[in-house]
C-alpha atoms as a PDB file:
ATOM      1  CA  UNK A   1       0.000   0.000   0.000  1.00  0.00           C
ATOM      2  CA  UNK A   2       2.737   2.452   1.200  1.00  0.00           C
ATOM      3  CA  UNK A   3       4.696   1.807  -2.312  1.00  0.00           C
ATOM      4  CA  UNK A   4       1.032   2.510  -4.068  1.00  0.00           C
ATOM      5  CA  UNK A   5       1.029   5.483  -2.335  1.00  0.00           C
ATOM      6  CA  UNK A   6       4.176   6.442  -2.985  1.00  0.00           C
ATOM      7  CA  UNK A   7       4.009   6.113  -6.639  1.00  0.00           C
ATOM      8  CA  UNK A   8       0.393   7.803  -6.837  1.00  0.00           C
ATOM      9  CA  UNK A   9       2.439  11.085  -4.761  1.00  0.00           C
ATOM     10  CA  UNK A  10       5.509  11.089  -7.466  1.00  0.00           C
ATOM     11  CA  UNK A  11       2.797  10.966 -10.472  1.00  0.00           C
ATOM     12  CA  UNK A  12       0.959  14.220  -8.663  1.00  0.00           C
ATOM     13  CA  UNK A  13       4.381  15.828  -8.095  1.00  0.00           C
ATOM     14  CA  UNK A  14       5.018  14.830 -12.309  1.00  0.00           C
ATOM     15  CA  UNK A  15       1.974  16.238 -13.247  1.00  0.00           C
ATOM     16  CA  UNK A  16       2.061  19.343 -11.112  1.00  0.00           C
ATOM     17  CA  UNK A  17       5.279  19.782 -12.640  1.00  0.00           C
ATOM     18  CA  UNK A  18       4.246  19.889 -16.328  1.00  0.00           C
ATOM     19  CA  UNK A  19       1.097  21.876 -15.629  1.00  0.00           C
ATOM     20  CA  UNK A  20       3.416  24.955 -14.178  1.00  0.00           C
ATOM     21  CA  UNK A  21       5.059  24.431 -17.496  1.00  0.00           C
ATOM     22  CA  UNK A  22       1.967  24.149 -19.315  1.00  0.00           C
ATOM     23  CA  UNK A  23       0.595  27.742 -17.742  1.00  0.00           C
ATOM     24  CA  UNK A  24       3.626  29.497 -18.910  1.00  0.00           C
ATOM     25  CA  UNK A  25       3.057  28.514 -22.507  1.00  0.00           C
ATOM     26  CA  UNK A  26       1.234  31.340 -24.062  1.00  0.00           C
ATOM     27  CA  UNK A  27      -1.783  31.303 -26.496  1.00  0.00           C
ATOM     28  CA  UNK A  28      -0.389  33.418 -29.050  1.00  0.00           C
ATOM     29  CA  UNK A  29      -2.624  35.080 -30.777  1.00  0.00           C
ATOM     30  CA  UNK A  30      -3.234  34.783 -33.361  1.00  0.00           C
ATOM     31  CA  UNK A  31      -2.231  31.099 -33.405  1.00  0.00           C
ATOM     32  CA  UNK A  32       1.324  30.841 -35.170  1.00  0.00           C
ATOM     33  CA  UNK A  33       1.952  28.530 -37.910  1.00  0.00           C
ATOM     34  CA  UNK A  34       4.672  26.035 -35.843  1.00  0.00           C
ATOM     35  CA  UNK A  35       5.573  26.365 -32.022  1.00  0.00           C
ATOM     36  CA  UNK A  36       7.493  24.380 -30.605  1.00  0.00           C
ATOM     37  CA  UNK A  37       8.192  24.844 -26.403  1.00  0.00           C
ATOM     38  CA  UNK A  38      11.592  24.149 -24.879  1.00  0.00           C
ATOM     39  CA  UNK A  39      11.593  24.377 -20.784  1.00  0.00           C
ATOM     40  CA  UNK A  40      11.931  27.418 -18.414  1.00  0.00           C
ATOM     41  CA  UNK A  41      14.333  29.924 -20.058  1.00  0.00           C
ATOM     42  CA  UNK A  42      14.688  33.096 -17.771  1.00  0.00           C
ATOM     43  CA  UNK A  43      12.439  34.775 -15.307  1.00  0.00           C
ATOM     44  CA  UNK A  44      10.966  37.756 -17.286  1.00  0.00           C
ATOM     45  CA  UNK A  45      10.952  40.386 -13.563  1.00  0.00           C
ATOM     46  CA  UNK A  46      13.673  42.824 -13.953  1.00  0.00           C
ATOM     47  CA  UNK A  47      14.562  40.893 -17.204  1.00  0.00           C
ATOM     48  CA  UNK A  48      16.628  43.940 -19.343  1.00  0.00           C
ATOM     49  CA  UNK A  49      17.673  43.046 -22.597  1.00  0.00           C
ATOM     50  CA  UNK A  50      20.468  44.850 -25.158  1.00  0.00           C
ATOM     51  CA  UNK A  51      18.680  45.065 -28.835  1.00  0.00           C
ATOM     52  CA  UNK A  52      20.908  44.097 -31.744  1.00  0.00           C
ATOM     53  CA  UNK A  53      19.621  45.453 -35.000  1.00  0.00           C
ATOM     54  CA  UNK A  54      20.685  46.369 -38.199  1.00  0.00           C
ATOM     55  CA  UNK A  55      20.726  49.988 -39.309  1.00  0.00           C
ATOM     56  CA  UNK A  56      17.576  49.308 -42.287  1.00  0.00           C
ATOM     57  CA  UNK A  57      15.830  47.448 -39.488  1.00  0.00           C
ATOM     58  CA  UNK A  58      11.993  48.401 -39.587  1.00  0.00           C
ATOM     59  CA  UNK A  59      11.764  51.399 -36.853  1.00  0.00           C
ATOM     60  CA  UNK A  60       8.509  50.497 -35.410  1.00  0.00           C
ATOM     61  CA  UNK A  61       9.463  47.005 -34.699  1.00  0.00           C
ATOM     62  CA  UNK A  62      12.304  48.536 -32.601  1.00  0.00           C
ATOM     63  CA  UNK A  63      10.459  50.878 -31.439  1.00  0.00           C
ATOM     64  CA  UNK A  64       8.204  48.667 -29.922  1.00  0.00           C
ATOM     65  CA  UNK A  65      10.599  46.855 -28.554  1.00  0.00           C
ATOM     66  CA  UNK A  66      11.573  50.337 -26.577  1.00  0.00           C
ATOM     67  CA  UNK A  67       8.656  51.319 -25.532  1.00  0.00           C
ATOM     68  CA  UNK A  68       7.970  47.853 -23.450  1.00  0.00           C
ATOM     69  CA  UNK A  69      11.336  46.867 -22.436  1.00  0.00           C
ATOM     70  CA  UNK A  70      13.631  47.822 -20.220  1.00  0.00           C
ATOM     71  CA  UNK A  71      16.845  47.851 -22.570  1.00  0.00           C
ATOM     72  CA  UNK A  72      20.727  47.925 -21.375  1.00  0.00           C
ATOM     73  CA  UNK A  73      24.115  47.036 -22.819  1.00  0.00           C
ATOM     74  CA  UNK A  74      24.528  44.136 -20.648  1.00  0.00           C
ATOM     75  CA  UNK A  75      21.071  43.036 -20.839  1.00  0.00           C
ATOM     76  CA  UNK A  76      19.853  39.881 -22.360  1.00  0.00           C
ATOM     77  CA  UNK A  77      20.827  39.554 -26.205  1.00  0.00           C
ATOM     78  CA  UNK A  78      17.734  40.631 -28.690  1.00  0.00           C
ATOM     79  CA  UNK A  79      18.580  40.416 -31.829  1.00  0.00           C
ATOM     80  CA  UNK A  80      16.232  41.835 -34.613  1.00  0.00           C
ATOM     81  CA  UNK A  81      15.837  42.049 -38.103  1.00  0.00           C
ATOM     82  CA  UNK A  82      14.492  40.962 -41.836  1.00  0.00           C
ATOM     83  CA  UNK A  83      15.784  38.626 -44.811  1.00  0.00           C
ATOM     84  CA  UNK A  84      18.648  39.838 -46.058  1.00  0.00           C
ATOM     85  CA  UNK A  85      20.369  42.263 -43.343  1.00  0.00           C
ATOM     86  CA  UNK A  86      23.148  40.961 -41.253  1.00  0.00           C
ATOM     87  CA  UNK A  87      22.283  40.538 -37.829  1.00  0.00           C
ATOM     88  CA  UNK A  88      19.703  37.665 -38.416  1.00  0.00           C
ATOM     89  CA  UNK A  89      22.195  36.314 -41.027  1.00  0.00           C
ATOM     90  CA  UNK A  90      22.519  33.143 -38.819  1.00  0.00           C
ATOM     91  CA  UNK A  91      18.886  32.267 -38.860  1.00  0.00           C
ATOM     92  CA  UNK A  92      18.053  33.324 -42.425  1.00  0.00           C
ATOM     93  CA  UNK A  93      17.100  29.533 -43.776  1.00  0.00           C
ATOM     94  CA  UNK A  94      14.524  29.470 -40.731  1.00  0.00           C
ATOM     95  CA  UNK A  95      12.583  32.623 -41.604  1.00  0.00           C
ATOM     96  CA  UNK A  96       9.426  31.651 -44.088  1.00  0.00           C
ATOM     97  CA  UNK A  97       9.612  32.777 -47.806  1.00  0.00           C
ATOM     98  CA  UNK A  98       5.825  34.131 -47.442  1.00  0.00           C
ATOM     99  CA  UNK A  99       5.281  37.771 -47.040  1.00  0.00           C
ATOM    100  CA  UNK A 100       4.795  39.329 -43.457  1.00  0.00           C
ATOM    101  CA  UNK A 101       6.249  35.941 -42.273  1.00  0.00           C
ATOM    102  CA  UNK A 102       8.501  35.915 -39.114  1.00  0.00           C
ATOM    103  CA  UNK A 103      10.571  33.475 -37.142  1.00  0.00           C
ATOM    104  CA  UNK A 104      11.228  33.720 -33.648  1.00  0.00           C
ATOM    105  CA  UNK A 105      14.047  32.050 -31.336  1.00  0.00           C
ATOM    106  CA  UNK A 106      13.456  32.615 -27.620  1.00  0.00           C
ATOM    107  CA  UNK A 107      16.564  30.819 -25.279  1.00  0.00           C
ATOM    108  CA  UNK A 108      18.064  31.385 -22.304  1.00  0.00           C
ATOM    109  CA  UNK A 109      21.115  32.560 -23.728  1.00  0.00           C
ATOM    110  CA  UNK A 110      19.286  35.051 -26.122  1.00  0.00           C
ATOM    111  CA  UNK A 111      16.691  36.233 -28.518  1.00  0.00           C
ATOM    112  CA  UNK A 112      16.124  36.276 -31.755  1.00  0.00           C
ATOM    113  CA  UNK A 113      13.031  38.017 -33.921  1.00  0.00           C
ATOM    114  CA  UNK A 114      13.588  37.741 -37.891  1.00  0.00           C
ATOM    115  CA  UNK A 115      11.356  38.717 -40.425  1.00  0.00           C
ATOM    116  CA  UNK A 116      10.508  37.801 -44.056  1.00  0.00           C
ATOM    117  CA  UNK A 117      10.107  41.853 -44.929  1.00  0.00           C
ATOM    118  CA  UNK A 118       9.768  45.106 -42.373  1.00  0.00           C
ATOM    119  CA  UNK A 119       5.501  43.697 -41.575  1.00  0.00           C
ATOM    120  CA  UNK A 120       6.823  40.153 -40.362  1.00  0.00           C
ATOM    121  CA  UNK A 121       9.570  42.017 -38.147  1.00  0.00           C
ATOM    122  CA  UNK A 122       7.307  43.821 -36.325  1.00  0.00           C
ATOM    123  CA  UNK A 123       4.473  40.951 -36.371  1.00  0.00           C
ATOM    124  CA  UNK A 124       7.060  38.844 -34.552  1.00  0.00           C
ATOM    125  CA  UNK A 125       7.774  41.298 -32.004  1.00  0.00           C
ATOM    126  CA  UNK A 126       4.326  41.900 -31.271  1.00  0.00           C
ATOM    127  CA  UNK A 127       4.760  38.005 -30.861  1.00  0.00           C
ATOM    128  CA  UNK A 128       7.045  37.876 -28.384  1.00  0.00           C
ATOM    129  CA  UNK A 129       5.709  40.514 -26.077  1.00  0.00           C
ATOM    130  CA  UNK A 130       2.896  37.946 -25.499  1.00  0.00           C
ATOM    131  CA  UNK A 131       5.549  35.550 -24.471  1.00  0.00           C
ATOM    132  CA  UNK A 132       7.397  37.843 -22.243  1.00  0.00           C
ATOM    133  CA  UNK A 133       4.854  39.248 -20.345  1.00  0.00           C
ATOM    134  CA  UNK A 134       4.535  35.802 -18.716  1.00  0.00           C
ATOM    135  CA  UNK A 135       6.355  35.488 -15.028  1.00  0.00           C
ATOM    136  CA  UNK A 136       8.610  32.485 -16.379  1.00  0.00           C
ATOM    137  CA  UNK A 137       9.394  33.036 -19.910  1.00  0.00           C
ATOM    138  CA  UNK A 138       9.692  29.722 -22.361  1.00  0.00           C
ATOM    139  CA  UNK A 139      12.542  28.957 -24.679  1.00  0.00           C
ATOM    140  CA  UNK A 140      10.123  28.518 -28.001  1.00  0.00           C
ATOM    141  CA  UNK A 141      10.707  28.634 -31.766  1.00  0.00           C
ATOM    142  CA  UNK A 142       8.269  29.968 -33.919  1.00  0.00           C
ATOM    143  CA  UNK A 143       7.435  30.109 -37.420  1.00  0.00           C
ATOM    144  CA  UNK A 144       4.562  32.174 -38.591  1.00  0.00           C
ATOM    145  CA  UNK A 145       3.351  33.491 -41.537  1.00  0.00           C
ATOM    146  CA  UNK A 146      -0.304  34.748 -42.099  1.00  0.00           C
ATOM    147  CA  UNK A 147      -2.836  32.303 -44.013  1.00  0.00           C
ATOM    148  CA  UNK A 148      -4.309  34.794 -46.083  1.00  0.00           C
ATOM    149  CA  UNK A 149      -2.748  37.968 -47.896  1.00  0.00           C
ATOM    150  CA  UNK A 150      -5.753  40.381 -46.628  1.00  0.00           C
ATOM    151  CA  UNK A 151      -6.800  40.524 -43.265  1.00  0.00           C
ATOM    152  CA  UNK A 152      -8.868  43.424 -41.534  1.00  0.00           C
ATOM    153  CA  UNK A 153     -11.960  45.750 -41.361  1.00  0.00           C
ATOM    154  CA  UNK A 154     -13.926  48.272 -43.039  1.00  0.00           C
ATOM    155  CA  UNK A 155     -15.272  51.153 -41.289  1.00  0.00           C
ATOM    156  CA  UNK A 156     -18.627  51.115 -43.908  1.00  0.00           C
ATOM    157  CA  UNK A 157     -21.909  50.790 -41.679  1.00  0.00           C
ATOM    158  CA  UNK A 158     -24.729  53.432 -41.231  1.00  0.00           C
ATOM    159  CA  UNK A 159     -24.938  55.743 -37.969  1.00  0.00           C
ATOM    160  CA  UNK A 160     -22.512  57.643 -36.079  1.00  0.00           C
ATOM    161  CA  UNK A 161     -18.774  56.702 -37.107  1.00  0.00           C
ATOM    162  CA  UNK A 162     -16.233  55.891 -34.472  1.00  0.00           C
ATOM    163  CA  UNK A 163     -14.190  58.387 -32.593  1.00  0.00           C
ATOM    164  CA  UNK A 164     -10.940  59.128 -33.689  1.00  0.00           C
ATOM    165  CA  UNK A 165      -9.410  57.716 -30.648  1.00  0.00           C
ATOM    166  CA  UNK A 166     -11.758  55.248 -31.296  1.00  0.00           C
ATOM    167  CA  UNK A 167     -10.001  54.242 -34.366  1.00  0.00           C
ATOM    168  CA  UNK A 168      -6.837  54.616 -32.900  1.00  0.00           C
ATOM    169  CA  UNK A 169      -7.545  52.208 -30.444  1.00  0.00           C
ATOM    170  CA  UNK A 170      -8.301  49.750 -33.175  1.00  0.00           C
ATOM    171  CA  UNK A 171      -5.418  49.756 -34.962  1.00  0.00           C
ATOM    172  CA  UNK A 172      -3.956  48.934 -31.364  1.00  0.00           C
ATOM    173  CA  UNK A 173      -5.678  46.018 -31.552  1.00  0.00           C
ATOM    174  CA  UNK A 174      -4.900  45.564 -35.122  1.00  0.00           C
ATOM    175  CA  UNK A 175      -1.160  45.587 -34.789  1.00  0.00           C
ATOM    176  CA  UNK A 176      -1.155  43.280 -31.523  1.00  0.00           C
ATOM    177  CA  UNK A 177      -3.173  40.592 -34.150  1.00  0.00           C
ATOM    178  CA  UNK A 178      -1.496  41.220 -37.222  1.00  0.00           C
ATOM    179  CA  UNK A 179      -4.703  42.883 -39.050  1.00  0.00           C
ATOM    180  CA  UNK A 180      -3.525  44.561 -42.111  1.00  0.00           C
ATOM    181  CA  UNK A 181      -6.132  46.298 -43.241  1.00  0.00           C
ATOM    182  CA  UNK A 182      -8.221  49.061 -42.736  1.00  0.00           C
ATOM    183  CA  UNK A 183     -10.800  50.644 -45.375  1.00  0.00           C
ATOM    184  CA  UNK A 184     -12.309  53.955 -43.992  1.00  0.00           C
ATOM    185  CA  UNK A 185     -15.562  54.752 -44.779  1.00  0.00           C
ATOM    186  CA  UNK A 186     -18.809  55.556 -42.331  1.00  0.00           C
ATOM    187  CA  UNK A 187     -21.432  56.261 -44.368  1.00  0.00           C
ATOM    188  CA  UNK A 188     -22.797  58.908 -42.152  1.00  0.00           C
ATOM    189  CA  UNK A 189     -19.066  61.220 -43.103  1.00  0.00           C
ATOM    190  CA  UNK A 190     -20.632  63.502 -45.189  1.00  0.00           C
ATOM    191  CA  UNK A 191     -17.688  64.401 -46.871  1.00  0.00           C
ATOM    192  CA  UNK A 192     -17.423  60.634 -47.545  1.00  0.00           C
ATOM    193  CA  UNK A 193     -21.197  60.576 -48.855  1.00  0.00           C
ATOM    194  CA  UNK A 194     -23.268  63.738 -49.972  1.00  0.00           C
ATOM    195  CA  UNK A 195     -20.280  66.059 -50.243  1.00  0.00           C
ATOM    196  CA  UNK A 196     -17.868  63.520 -52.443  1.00  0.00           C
ATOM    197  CA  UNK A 197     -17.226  66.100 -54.355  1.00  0.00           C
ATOM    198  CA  UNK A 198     -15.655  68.400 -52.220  1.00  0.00           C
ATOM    199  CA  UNK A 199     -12.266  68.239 -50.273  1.00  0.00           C
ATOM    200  CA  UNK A 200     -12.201  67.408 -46.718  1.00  0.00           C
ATOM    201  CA  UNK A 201     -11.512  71.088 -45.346  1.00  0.00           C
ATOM    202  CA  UNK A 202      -7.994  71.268 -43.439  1.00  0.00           C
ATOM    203  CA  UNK A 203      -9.074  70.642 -40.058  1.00  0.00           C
ATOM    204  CA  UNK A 204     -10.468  67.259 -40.975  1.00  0.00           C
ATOM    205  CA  UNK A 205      -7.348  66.538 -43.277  1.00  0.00           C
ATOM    206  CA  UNK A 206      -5.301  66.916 -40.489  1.00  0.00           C
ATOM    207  CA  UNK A 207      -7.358  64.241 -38.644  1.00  0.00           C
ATOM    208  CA  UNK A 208      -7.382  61.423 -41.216  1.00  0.00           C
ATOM    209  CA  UNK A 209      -3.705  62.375 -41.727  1.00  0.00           C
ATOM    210  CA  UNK A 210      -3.037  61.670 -38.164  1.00  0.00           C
ATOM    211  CA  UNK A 211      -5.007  58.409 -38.421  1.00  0.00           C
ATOM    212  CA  UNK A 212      -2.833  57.525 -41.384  1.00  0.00           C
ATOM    213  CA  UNK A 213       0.321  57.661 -39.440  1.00  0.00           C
ATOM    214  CA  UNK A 214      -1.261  55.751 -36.248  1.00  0.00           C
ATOM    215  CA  UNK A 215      -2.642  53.216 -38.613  1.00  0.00           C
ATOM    216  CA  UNK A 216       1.054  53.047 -40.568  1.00  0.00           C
ATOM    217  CA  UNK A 217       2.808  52.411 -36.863  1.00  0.00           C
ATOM    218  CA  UNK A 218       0.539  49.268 -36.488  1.00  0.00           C
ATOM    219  CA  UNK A 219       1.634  47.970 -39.601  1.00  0.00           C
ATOM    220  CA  UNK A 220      -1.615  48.374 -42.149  1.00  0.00           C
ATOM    221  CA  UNK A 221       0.617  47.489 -44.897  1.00  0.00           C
ATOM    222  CA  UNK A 222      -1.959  47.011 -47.747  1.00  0.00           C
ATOM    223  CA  UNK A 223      -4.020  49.705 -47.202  1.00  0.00           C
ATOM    224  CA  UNK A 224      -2.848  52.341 -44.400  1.00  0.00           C
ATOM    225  CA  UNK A 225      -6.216  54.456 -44.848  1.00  0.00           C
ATOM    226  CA  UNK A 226      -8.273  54.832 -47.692  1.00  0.00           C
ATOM    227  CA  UNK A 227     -11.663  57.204 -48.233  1.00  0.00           C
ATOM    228  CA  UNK A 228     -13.564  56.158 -51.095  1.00  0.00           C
ATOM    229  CA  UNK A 229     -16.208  58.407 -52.649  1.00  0.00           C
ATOM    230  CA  UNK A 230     -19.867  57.456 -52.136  1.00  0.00           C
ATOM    231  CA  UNK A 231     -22.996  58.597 -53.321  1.00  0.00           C
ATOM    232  CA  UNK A 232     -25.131  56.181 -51.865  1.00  0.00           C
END
């Protein structure tokens, strides 16, 4: 009985084991094409990491990176970059031949994020900011690429359009799940609808231009913003 017991206690301590590994495995989203988890590589608290990137290296992929990590020379190693620039040299067979692809290489003795073009760069750091903002960070490898050329949304219903920071806020979202579209056009703008014809006056240029550039940090790559003429 005692050796039952005994046996039943090391299976529980097994299992209790691989389910603390289990709940550090994140759900990327959204789901990559190949993951494949390694065990515990570094506690992400206090983590600081030194980014190595090449000079061409798309600047809002890095400057994501900046803006939610703590960065220092003698951090971590975080290496970033596309197809064809030096610093990712090493991984280049690994990173998929489709566009907006990415592979990603997270170890204990480093990181590395390499894209297919400047889109799958920054799609695989948005990538591993899901994995890092876990308490015990996994080593992984990744290999994603998105399924279809055209993913997104299209501002076109009836009523009152959304808020600009409205908007903004969805291209937050957009960026975080590697949307790439967005097609402006409320049908309740009049300057979209009963006044085509005319120009949007300066003030609401200015607007849409700012949504343009928020929309272009998030990566809508096919379209960044686009106001088509209705007379509906």
């Amino acid at each position: 009985m005692n050796s039952l017991k005994r046996i039943c206690l090391m299976w529980l301590c097994a299992l209790a084991v691989q389910v603390a590994a289990w709940a550090q495995q994140v759900q990327v989203s959204p789901v990559p094409q190949s993951v494949n988890w390694g065990a515990k590589a570094f506690a992400s608290a206090g983590a600081k990491y030194a980014i190595n990137k090449a000079a061409t290296t798309d600047a809002y992929a890095v400057a994501l990176l900046q803006d939610n990590l703590t960065t220092a020379d003698d951090g971590l190693s975080l290496t970033i970059g596309k197809k064809g620039e030096a610093t990712v040299s090493a991984v280049e067979a690994n990173i998929p031949s489709t566009a907006e692809g990415y592979y990603l290489k997270v170890a204990a003795d480093g990181i590395v994020v390499a894209g297919a073009d400047d889109a799958g760069t920054y799609y695989g750091v948005q990538t591993l900011l899901q994995i890092l903002a876990q308490p015990e960070v996994m080593s992984v490898e990744i290999k994603d690429y998105p399924a279809c050329a055209q993913r997104g949304v299209i501002e076109g219903f009836y009523g009152n359009p959304w808020s600009d920071a409205d908007r903004k806020s969805q291209f937050d979202f957009y960026g975080k799940n590697k949307l790439n579209i967005y097609v402006y056009g409320p049908k309740d703008d009049p300057y979209h609808r009963t006044k085509w014809r005319e120009n949007y006056p300066d003030d609401k240029a200015a607007i849409i231009r700012s949504l343009a550039e928020s929309a272009k940090k998030n990566r809508r790559t096919r379209q960044t913003l686009w106001s088509r003429p209705c007379r509906c």
